[in-house]
C-alpha atoms as a PDB file:
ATOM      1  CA  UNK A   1       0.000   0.000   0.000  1.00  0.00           C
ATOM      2  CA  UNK A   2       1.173   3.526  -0.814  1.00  0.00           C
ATOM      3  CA  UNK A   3       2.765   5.732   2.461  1.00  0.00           C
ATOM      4  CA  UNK A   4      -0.682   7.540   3.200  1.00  0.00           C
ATOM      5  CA  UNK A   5      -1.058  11.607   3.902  1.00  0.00           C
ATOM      6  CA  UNK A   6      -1.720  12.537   7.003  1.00  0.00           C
ATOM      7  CA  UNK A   7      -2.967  15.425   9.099  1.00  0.00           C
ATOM      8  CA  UNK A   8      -2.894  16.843  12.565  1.00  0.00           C
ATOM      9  CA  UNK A   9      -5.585  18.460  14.365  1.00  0.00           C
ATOM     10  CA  UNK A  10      -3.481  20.266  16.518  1.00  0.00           C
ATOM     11  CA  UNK A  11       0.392  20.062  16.723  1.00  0.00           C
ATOM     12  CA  UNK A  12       0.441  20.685  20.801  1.00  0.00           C
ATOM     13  CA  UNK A  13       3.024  19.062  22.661  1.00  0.00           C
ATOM     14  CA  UNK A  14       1.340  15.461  21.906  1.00  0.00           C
ATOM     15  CA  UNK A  15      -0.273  15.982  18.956  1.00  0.00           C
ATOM     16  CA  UNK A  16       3.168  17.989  17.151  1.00  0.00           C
ATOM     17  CA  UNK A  17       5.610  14.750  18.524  1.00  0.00           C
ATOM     18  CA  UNK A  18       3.060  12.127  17.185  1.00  0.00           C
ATOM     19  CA  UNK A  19       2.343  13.294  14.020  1.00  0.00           C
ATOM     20  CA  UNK A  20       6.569  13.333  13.974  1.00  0.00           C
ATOM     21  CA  UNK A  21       6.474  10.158  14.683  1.00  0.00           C
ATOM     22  CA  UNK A  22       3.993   9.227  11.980  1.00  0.00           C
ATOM     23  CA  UNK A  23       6.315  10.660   9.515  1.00  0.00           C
ATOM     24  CA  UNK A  24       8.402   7.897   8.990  1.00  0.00           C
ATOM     25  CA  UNK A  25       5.611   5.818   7.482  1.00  0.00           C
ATOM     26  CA  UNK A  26       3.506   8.703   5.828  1.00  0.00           C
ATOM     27  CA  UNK A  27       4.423  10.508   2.839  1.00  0.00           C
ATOM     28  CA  UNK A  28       3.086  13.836   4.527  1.00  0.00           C
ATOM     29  CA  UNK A  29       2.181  15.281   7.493  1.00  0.00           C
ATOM     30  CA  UNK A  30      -0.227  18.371   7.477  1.00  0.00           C
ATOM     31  CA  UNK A  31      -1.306  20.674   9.497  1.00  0.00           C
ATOM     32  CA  UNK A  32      -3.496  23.727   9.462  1.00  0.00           C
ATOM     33  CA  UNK A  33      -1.896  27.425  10.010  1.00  0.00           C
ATOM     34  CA  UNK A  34      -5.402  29.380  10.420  1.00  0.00           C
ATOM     35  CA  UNK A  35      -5.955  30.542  13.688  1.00  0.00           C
ATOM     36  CA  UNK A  36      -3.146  28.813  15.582  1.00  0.00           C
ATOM     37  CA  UNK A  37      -0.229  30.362  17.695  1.00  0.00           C
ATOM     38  CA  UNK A  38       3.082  31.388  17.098  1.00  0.00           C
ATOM     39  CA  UNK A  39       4.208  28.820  19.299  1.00  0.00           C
ATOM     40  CA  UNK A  40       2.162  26.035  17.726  1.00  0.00           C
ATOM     41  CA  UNK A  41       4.044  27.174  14.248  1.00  0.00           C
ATOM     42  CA  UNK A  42       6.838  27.220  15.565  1.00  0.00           C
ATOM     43  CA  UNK A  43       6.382  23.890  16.964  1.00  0.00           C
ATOM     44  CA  UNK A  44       4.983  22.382  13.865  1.00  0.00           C
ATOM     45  CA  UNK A  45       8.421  23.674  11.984  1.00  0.00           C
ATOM     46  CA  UNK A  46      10.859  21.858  14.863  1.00  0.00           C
ATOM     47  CA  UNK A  47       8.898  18.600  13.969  1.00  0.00           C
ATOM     48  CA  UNK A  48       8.727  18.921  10.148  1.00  0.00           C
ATOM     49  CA  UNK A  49       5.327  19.033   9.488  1.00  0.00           C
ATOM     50  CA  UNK A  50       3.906  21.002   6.357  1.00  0.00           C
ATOM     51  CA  UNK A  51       1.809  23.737   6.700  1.00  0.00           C
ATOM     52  CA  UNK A  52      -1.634  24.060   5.003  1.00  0.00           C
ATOM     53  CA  UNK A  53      -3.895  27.275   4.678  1.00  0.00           C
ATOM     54  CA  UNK A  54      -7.046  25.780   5.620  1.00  0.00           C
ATOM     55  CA  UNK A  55      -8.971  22.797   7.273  1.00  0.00           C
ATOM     56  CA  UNK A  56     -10.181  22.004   4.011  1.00  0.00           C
ATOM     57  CA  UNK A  57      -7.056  21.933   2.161  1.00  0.00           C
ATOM     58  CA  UNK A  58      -5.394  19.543   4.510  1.00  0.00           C
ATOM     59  CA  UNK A  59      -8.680  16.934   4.638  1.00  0.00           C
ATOM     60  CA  UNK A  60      -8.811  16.640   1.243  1.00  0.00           C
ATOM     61  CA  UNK A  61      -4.926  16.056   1.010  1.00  0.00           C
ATOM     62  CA  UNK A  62      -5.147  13.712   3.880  1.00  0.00           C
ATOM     63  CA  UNK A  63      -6.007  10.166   4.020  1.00  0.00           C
ATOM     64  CA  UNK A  64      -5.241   9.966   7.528  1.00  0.00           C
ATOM     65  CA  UNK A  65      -6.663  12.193  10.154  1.00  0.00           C
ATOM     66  CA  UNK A  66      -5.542  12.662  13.955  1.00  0.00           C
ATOM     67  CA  UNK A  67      -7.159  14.927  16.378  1.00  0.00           C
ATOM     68  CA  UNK A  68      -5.537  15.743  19.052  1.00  0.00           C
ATOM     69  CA  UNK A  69      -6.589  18.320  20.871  1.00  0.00           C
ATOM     70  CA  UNK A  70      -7.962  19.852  24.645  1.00  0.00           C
ATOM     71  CA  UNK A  71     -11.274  17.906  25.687  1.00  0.00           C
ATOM     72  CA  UNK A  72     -13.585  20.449  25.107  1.00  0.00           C
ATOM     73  CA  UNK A  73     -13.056  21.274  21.525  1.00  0.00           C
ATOM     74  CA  UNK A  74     -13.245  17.794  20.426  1.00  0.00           C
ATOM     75  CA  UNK A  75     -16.443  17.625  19.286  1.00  0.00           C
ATOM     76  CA  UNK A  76     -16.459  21.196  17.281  1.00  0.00           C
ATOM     77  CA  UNK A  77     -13.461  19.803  15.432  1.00  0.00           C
ATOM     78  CA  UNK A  78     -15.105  16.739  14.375  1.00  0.00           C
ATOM     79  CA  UNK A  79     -18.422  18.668  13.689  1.00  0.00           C
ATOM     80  CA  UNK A  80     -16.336  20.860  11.317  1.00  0.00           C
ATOM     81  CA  UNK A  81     -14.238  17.750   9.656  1.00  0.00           C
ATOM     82  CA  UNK A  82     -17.763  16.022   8.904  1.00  0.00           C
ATOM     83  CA  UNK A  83     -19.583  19.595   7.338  1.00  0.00           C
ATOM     84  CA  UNK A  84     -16.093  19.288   4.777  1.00  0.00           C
ATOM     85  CA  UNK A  85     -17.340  15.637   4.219  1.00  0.00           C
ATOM     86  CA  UNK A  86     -13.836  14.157   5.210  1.00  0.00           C
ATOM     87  CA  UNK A  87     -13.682  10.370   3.732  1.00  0.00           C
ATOM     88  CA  UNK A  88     -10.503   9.169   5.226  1.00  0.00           C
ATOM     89  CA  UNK A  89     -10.192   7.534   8.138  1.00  0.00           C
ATOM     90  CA  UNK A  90     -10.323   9.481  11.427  1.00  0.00           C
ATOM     91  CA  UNK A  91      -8.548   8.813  14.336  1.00  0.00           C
ATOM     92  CA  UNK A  92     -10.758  10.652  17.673  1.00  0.00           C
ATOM     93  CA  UNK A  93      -7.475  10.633  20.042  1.00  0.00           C
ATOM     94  CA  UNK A  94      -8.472  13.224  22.429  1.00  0.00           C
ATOM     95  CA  UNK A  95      -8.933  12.587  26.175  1.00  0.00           C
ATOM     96  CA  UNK A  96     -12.599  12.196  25.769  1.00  0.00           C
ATOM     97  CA  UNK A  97     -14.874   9.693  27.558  1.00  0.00           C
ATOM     98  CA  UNK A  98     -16.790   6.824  25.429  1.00  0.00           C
ATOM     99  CA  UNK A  99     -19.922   8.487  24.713  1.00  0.00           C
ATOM    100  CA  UNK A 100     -18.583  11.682  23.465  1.00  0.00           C
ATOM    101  CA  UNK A 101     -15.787   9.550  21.042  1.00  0.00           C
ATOM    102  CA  UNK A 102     -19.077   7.743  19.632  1.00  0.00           C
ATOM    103  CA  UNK A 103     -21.078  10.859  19.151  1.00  0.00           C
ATOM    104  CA  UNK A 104     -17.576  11.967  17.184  1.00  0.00           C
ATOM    105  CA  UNK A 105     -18.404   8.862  15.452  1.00  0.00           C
ATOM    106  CA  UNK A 106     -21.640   9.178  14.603  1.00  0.00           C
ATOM    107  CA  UNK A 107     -20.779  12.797  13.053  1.00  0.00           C
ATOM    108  CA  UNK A 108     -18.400  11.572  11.212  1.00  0.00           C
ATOM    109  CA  UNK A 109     -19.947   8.492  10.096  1.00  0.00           C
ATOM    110  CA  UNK A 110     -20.611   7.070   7.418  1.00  0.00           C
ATOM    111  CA  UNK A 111     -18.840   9.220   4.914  1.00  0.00           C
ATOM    112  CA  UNK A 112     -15.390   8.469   7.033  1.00  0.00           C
ATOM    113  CA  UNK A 113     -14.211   5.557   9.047  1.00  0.00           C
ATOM    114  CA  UNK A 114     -13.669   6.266  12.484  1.00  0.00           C
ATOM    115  CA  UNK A 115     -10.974   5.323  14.949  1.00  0.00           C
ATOM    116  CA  UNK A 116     -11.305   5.677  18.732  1.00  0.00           C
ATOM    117  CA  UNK A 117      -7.433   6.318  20.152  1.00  0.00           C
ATOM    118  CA  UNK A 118      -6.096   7.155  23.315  1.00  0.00           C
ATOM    119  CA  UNK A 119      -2.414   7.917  24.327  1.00  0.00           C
ATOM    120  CA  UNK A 120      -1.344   7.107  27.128  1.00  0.00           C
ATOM    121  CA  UNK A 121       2.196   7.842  28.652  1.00  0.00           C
ATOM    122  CA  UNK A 122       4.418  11.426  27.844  1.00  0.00           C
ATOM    123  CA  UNK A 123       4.755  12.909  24.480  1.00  0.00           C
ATOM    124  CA  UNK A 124       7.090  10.790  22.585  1.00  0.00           C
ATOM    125  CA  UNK A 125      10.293  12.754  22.764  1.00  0.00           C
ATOM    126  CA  UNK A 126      13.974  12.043  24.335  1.00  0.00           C
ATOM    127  CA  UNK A 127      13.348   8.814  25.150  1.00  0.00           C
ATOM    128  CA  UNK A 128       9.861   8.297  25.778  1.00  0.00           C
ATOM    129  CA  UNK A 129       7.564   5.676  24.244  1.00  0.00           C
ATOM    130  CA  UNK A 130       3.646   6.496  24.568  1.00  0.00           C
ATOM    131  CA  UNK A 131       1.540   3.533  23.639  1.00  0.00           C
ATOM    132  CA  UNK A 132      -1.719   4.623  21.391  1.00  0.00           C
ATOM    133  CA  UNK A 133      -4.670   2.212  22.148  1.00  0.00           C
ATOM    134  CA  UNK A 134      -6.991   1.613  19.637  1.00  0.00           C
ATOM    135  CA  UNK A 135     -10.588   0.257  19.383  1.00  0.00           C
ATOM    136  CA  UNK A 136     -12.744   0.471  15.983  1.00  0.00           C
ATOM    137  CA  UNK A 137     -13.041  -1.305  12.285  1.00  0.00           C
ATOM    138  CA  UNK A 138      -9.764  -4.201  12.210  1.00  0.00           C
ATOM    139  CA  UNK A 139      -8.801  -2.882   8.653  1.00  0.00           C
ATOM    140  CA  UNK A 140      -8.488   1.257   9.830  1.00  0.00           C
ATOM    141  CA  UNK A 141      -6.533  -0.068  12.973  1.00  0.00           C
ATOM    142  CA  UNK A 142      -4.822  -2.321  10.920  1.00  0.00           C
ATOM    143  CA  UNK A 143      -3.513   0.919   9.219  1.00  0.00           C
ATOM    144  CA  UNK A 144      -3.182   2.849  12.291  1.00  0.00           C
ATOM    145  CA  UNK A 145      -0.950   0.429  13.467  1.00  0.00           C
ATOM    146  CA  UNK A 146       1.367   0.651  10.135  1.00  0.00           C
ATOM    147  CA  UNK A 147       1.590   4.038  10.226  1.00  0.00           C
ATOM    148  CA  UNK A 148       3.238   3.942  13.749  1.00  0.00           C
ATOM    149  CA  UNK A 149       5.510   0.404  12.896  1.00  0.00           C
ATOM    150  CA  UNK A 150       8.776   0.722  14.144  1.00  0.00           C
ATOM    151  CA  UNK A 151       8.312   4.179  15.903  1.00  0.00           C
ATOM    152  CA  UNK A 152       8.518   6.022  19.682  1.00  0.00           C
ATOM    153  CA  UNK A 153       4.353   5.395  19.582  1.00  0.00           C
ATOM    154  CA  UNK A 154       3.422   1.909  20.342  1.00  0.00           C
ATOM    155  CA  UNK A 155       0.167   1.123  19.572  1.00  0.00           C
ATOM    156  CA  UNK A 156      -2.264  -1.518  20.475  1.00  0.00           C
ATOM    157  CA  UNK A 157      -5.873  -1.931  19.466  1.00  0.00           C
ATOM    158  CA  UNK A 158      -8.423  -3.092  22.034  1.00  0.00           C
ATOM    159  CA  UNK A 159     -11.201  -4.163  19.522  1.00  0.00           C
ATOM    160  CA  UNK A 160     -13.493  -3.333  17.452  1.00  0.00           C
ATOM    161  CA  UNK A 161     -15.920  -0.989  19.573  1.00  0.00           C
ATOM    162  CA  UNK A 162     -15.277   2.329  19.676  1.00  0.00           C
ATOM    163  CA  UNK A 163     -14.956   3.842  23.149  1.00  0.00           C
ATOM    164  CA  UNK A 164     -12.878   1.348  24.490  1.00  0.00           C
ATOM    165  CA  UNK A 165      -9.576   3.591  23.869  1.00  0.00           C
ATOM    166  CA  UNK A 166     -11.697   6.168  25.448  1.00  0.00           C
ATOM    167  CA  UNK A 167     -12.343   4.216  28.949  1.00  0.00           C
ATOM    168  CA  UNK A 168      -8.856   2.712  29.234  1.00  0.00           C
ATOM    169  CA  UNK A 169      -7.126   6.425  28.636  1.00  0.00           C
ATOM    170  CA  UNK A 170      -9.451   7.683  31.175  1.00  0.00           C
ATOM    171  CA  UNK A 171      -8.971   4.994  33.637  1.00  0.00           C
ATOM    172  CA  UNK A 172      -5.725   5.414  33.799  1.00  0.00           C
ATOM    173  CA  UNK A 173      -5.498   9.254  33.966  1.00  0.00           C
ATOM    174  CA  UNK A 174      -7.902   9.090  36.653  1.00  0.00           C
ATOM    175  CA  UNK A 175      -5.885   7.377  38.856  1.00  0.00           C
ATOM    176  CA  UNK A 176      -2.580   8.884  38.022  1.00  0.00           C
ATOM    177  CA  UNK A 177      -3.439  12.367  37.849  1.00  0.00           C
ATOM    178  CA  UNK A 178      -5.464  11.779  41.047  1.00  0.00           C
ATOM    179  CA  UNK A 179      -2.885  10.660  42.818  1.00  0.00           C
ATOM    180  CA  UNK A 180      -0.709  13.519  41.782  1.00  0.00           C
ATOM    181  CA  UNK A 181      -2.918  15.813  42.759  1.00  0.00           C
ATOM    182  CA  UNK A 182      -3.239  14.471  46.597  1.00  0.00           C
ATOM    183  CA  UNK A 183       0.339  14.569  46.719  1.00  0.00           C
ATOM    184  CA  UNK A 184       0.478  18.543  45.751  1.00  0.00           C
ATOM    185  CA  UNK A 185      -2.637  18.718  48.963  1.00  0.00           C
ATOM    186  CA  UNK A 186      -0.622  16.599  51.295  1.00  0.00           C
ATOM    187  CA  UNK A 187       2.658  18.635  50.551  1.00  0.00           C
ATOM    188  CA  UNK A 188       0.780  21.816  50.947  1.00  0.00           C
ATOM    189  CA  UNK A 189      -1.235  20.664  54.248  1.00  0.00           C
ATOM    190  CA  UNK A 190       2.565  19.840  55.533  1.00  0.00           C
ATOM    191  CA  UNK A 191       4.036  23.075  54.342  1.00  0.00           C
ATOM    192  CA  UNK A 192       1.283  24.575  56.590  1.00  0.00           C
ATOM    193  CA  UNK A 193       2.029  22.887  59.721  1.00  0.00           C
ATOM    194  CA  UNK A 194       6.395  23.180  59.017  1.00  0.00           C
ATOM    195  CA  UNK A 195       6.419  19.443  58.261  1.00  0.00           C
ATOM    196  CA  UNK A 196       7.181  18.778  54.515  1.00  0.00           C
ATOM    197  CA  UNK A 197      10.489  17.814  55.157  1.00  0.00           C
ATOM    198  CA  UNK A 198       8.990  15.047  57.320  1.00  0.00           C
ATOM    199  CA  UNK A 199       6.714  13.741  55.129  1.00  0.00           C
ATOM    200  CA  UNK A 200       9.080  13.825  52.003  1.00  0.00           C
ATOM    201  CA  UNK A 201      11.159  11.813  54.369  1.00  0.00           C
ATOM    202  CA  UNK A 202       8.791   9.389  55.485  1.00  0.00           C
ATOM    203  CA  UNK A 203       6.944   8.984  51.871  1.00  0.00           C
ATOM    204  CA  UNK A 204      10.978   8.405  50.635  1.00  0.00           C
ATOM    205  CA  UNK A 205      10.502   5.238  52.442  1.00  0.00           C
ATOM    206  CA  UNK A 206       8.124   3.868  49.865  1.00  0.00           C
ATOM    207  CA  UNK A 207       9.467   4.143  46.362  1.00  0.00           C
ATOM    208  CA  UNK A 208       6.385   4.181  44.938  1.00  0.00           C
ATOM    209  CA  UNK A 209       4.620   7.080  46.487  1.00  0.00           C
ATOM    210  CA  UNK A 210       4.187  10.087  45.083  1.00  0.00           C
ATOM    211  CA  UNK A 211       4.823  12.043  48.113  1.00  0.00           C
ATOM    212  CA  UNK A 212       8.607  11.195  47.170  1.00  0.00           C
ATOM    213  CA  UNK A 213       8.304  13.601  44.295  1.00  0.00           C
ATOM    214  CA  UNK A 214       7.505  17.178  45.446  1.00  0.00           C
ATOM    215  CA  UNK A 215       9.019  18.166  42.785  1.00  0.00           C
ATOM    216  CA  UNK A 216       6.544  16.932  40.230  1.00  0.00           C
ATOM    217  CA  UNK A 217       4.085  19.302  41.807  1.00  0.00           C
ATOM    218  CA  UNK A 218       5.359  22.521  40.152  1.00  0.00           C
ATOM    219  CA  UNK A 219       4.988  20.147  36.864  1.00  0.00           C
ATOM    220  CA  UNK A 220       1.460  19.635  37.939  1.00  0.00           C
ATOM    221  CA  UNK A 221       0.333  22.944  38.288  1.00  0.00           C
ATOM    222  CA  UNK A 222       1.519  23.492  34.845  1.00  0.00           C
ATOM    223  CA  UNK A 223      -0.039  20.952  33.244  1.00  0.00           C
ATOM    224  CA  UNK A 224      -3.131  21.968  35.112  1.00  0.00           C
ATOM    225  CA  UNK A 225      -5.549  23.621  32.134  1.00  0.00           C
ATOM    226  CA  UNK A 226      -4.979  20.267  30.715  1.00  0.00           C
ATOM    227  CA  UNK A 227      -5.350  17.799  33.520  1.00  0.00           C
ATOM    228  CA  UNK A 228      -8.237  19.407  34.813  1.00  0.00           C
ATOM    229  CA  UNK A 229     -10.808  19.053  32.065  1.00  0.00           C
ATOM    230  CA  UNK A 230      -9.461  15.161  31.422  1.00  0.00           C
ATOM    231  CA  UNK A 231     -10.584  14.776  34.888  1.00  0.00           C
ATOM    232  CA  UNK A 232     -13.661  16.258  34.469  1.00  0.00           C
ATOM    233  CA  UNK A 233     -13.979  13.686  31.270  1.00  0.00           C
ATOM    234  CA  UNK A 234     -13.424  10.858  33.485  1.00  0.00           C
ATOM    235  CA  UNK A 235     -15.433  11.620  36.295  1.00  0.00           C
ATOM    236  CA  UNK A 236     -18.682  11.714  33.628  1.00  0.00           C
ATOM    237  CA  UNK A 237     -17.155   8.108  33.134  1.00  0.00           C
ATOM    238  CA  UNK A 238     -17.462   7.220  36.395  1.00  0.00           C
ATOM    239  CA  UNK A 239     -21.053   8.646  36.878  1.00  0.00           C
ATOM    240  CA  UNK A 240     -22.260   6.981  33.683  1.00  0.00           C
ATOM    241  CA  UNK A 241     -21.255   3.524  34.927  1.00  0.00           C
ATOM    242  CA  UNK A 242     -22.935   4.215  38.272  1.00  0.00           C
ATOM    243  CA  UNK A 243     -19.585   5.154  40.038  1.00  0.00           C
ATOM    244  CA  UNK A 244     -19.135   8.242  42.467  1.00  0.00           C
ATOM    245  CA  UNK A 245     -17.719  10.901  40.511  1.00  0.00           C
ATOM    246  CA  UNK A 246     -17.057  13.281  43.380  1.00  0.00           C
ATOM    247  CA  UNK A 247     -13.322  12.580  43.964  1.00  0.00           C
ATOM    248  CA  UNK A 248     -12.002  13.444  40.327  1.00  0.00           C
ATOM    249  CA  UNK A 249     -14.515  16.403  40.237  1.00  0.00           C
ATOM    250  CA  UNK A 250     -12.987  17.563  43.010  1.00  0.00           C
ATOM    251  CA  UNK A 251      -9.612  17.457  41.886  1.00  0.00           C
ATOM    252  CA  UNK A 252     -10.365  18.822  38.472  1.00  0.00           C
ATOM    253  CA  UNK A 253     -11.642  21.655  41.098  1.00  0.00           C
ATOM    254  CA  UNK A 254      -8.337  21.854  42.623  1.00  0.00           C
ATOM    255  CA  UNK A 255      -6.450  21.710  39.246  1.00  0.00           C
ATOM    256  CA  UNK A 256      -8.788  25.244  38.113  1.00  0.00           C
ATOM    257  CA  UNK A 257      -6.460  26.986  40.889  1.00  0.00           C
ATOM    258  CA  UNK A 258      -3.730  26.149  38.463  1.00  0.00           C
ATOM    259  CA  UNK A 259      -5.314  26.573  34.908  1.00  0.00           C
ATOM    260  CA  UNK A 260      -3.581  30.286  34.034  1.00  0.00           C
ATOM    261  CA  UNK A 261       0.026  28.549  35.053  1.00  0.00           C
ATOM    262  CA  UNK A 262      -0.532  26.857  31.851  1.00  0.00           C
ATOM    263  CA  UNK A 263       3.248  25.548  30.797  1.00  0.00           C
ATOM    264  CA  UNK A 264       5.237  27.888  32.980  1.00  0.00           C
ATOM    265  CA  UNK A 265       8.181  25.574  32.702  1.00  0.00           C
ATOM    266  CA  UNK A 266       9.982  28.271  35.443  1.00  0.00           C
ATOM    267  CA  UNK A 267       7.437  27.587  38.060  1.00  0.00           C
ATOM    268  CA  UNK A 268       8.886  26.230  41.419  1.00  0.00           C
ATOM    269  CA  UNK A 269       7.168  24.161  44.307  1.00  0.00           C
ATOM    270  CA  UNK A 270       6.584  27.270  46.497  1.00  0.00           C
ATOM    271  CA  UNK A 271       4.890  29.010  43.421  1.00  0.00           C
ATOM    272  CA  UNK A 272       2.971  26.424  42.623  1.00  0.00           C
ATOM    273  CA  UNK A 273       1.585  25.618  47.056  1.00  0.00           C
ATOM    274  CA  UNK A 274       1.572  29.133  47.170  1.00  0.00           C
ATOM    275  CA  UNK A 275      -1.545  29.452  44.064  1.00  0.00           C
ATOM    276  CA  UNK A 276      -3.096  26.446  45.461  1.00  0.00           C
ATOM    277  CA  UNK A 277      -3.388  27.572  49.171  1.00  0.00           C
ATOM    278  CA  UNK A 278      -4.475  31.437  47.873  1.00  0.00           C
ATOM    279  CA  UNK A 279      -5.727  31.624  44.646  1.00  0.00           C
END
């Protein structure tokens, strides 16, 4: 088979270091100038991908689509890929939960052939190795898969259902950025009572804990305008299988403290307590 076309709806920090990725079985990778940032360009440049003026130039160049994109626009962008009448095969990557990948789905159906992904791990760069689960028609994962042979994104497919990609991503970013958010509460309810050296101490004891890593909490404030509305994804999960919501709604809660830190790479661990505890 011919090395497909593909495009990226966005290039952010994921979506820009995927769609690199993808470029070693693709004989393109597109993405669409109008309306993005400077830094997204200039992003899009580091990683080699080709610039196209408009969303309807690059879906019908593209025989691949991935959006990848912040939670809440996921559904515009799909609305606006199905009004072009996109026939390709779209891949609905974003941190979404199951119901709102299938009503991507249904939008986009039939005219295209949808894809449900989820990443899960950092943006593959220096090192890292993201896996891409994937759940929807065998013969679009099948190509899915190729596209990412031998590259920093493993992928797996989970079947044939889409939303399955959806659940797992979500299940696991519940948890983990959860967990990383109690540990930024702990360290800050320690900080208030002059004992985070104690607990760092006693959570060093236990190489798993994320109380070892006050570091990471800076890291999670700044990640924050993303984390928060995955969470917010996951905890309609939860509800929608009959599960109490209320723990990841309240850390997407926490999280909003954060949102206008968004990527301050220069932020420390007393910044970041200091936002939480007054914001």
């Amino acid at each position: 088979m011919d090395q497909p076309t593909v495009g990226i709806l966005h290039p952010g920090s994921m979506g820009a270091a995927v769609a690199a990725c993808a470029q070693a079985n693709a004989a393109e990778v597109l993405w669409c100038e109008t309306g993005r940032s400077p830094a997204t360009a200039k992003r899009a440049a580091q990683f080699g991908l080709t610039p196209v003026a408009t969303l309807g130039e690059l879906l019908d160049r593209s025989d691949i689509v991935i959006s990848l994109c912040p939670p809440a626009a996921a559904e515009d962008l799909a609305h606006d890929v199905a009004e072009l009448g996109f026939t390709g095969v779209y891949v609905e990557a974003n941190a979404i939960n199951p119901e709102r990948s299938q009503r991507s789905a249904a939008l986009l159906e039939p005219a295209a052939t949808v894809v449900d992904g989820g990443v899960v791990g950092s943006p593959p760069v220096r090192g890292k190795t993201p896996t891409l689960y994937l759940s929807g028609p065998a013969d679009a994962t099948a190509r899915i898969e190729a596209l990412f042979a031998s590259t920093a994104v493993q992928t797996k497919t989970l079947g044939a259902e889409v939303g399955k990609a959806s659940a797992l991503k979500l299940s696991y970013a519940s948890f983990q950025k959860t967990s990383r958010v109690l540990a930024a509460l702990a360290v800050g309810m320690a900080r208030e009572h002059g004992v985070d050296q104690e607990l760092i101490k006693v959570a060093s004891r236990r190489t798993d804990s994320y109380l070892a890593e006050p570091e990471y909490v800076a890291k999670t404030a700044a990640r924050a305008w993303r984390w928060g509305p995955e969470l917010e994804e996951a905890a309609d999960t939860l509800a929608a299988a009959g599960l109490p919501p209320e723990m990841l709604r309240a850390a997407a809660s926490t999280l909003a403290r954060w949102t206008d830190l968004k990527d301050d790479s220069e932020l420390t661990l007393t910044d970041a307590l200091d936002r939480l505890a007054q914001p």
